[in-house]
Protein backbone atom coordinates (compact mmCIF):
# COMPACT_ATOMS: atom_id res chain seq x y z
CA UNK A 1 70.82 19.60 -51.40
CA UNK A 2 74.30 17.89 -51.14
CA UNK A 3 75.62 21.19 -50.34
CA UNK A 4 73.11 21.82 -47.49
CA UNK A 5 74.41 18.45 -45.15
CA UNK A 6 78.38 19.59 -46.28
CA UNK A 7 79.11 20.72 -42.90
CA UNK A 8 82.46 21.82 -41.64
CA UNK A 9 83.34 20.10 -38.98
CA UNK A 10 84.49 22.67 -36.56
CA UNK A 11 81.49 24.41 -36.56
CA UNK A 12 79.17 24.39 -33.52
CA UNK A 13 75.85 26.14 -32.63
CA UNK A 14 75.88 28.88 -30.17
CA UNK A 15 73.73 29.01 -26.93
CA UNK A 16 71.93 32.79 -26.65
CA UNK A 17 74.12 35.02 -24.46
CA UNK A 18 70.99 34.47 -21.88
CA UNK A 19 71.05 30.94 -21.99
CA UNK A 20 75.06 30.81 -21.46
CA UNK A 21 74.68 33.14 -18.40
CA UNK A 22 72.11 31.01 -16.79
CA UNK A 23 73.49 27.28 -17.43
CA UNK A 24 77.23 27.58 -18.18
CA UNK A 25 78.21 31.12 -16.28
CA UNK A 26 79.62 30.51 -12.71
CA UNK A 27 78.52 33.81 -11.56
CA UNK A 28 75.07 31.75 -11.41
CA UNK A 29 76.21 29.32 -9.21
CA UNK A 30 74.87 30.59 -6.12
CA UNK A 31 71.82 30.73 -7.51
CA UNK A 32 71.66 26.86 -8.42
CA UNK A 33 73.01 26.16 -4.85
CA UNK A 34 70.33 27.13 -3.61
CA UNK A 35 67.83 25.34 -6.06
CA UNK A 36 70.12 21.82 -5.54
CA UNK A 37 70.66 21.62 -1.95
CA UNK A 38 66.54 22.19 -1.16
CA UNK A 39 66.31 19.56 -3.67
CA UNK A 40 68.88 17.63 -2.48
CA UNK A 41 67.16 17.76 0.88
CA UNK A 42 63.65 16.87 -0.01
CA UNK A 43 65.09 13.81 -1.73
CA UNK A 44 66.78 12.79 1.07
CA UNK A 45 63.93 13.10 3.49
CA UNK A 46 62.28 11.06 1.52
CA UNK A 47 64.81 8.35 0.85
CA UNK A 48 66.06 8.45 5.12
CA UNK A 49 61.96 7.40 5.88
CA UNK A 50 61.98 4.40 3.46
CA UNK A 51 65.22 3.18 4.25
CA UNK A 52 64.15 2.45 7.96
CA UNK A 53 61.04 0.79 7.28
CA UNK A 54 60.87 -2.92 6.23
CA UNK A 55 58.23 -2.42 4.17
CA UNK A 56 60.71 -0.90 1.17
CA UNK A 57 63.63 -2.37 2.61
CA UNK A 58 62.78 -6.07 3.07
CA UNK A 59 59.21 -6.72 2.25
CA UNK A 60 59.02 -4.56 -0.05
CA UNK A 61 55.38 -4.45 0.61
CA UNK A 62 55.43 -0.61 0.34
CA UNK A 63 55.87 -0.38 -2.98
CA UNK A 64 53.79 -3.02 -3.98
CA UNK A 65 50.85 -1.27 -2.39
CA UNK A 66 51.31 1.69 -4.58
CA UNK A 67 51.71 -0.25 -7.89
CA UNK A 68 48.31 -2.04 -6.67
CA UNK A 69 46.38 1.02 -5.99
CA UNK A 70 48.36 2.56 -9.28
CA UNK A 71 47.07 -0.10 -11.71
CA UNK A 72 43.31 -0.15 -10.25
CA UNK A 73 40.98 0.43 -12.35
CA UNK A 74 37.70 2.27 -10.52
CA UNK A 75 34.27 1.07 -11.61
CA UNK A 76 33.62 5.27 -11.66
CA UNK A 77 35.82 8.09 -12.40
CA UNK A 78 39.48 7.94 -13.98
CA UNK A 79 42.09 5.68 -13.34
CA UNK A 80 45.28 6.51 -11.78
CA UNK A 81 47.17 5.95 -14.65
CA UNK A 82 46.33 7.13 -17.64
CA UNK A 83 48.11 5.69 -20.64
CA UNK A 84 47.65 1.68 -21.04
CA UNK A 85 51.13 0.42 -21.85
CA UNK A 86 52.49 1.82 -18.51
CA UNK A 87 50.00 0.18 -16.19
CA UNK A 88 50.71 -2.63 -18.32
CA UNK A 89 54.52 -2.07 -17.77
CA UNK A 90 53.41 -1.81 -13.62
CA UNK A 91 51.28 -4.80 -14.33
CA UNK A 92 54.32 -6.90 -15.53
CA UNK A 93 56.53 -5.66 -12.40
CA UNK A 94 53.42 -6.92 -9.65
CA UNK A 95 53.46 -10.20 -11.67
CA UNK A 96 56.91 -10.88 -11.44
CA UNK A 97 57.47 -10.05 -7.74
CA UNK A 98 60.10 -7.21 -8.51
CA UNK A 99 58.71 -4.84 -5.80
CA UNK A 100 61.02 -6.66 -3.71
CA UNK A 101 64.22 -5.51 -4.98
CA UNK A 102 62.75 -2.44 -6.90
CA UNK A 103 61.51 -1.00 -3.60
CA UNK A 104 65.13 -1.30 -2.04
CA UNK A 105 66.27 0.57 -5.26
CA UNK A 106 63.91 3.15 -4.69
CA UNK A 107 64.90 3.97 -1.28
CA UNK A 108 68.48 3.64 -1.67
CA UNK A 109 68.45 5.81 -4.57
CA UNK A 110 66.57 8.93 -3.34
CA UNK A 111 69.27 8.92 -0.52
CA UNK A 112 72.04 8.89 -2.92
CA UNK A 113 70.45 11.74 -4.97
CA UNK A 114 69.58 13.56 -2.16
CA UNK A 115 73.01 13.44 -0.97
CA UNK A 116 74.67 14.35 -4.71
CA UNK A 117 72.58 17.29 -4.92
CA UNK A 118 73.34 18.47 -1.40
CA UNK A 119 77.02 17.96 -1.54
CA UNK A 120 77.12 18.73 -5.28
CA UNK A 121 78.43 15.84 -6.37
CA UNK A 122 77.93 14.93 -10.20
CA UNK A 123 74.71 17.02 -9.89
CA UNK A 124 74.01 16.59 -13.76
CA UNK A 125 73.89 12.60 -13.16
CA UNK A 126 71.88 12.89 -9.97
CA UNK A 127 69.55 15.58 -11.27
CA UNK A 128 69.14 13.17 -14.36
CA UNK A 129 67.78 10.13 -11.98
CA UNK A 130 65.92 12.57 -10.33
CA UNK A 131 63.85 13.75 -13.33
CA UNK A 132 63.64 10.34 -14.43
CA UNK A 133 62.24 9.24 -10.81
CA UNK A 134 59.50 12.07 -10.86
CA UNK A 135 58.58 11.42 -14.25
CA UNK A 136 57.51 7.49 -13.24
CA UNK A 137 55.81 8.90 -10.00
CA UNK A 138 53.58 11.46 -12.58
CA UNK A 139 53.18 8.33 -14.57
CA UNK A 140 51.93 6.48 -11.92
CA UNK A 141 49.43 8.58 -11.25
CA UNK A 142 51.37 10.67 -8.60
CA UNK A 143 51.34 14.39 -8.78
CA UNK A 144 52.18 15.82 -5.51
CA UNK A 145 55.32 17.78 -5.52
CA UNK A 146 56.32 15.75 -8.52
CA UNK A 147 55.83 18.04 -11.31
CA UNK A 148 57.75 20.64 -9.34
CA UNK A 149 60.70 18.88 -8.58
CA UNK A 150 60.91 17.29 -12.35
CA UNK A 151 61.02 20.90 -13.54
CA UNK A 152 63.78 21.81 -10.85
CA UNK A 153 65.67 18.99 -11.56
CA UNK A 154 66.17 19.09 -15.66
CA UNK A 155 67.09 22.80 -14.46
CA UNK A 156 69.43 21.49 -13.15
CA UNK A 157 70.83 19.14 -15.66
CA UNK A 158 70.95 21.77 -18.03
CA UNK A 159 73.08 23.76 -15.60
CA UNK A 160 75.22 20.79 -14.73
CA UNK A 161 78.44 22.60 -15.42
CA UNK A 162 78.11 25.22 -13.13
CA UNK A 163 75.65 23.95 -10.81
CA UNK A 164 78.11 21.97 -9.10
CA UNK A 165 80.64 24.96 -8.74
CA UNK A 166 80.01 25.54 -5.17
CA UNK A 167 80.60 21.77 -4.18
CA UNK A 168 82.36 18.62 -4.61
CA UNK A 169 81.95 18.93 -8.50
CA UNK A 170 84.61 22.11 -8.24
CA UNK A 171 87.14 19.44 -7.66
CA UNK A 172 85.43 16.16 -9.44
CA UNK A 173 84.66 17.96 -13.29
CA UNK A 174 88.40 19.28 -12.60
CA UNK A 175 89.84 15.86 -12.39
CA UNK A 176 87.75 14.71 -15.03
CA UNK A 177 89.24 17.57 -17.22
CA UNK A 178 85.99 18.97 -18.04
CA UNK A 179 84.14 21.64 -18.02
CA UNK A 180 86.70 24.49 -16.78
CA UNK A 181 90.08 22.95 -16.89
CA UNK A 182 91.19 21.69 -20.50
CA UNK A 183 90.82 24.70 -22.35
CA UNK A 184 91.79 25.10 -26.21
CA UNK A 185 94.76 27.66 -24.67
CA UNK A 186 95.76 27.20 -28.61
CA UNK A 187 93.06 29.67 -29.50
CA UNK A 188 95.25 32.48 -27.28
CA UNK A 189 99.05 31.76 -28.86
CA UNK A 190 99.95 34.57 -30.39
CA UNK A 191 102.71 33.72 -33.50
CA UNK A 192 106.11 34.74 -32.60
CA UNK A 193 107.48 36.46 -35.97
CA UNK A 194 110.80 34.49 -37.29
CA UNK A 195 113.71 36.62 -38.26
CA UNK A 196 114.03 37.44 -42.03
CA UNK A 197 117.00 35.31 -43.37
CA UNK A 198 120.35 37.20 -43.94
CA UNK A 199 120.94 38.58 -46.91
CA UNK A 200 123.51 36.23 -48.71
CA UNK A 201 122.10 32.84 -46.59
């Protein structure tokens, strides 16, 4: 069993020569372009018509109507929310009064994803808060488009190094030195033969 765990440590596990086409070969970029920027711009519909209403931006009234309706529980039929220690979660929010900043956050962030995805800027990160942000919305009893665009965007994060290609990430991941630019160019030096020693040296 000891022997089992004894793990070199340069080994690594190889993606499927499927799987390394889809999320790490540029020649897919176009593809996830496409799937980003109608993202991107569905997110920042969204976030432009909550930013210019003071119901998410001062009040924050907005939001707290849909944590309110959220948490109801109906005399007859199902609840919105189906798992106990979530409304509970929403509960604690409503109690506190944190709709009023959370609602800002809200807004403000579905324009700044929007605008990532678009201009392909760290589209990993922004594809990230956008999963996370559909995920609460399903939670909350909100299924819409939300299921759709969680799927698109965790596509997306597992694509994040080539995603990005055809964007403001071709020039951001470069100055960050990852994923195309530090390469192990060690791997490709080929070992110049030394001359034998003279006879007599």
């Amino acid at each position: 069993m000891a022997n089992f765990f004894n793990f070199k440590s340069d080994r690594t596990v190889e993606d499927p020569p499927f799987a390394k086409f889809l999320f790490s070969d540029t020649r897919m970029s176009p593809v996830w372009t496409v799937v980003r920027v109608l993202l991107g711009l569905a997110w920042l519909d969204a976030g432009l018509h909550k930013v210019t209403e003071a119901g998410w931006m001062v009040t924050g009234e907005s939001l707290l109507g849909f944590w309110t309706r959220a948490v109801a529980i109906p005399e007859t039929g199902r609840p919105a929310i189906t798992f106990d220690w979530y409304r509970s979660f929403l509960q604690g929010l409503i109690d506190s009064g944190s709709y009023t900043w959370f609602a800002k956050l809200i807004a403000v962030g579905e324009v700044m994803i929007g605008l990532g995805l678009i201009l392909g800027a760290f589209v990993g990160i922004a594809a990230l808060f956008a999963a996370l942000m559909n995920w609460n919305f399903i939670m909350a009893g909100s299924a819409s488009s939300n299921g759709l665009f969680l799927v698109a965007a965790i596509v997306l994060v597992l694509a994040w190094k080539n995603a990005g290609y055809i964007g403001a990430d071709y020039f951001l991941l470069r100055w960050l030195g990852t994923p195309w630019s530090r390469r192990n160019t060690t791997q490709n030096l080929t070992p110049v033969p030394q001359p034998s020693p003279a006879a007599g040296d």
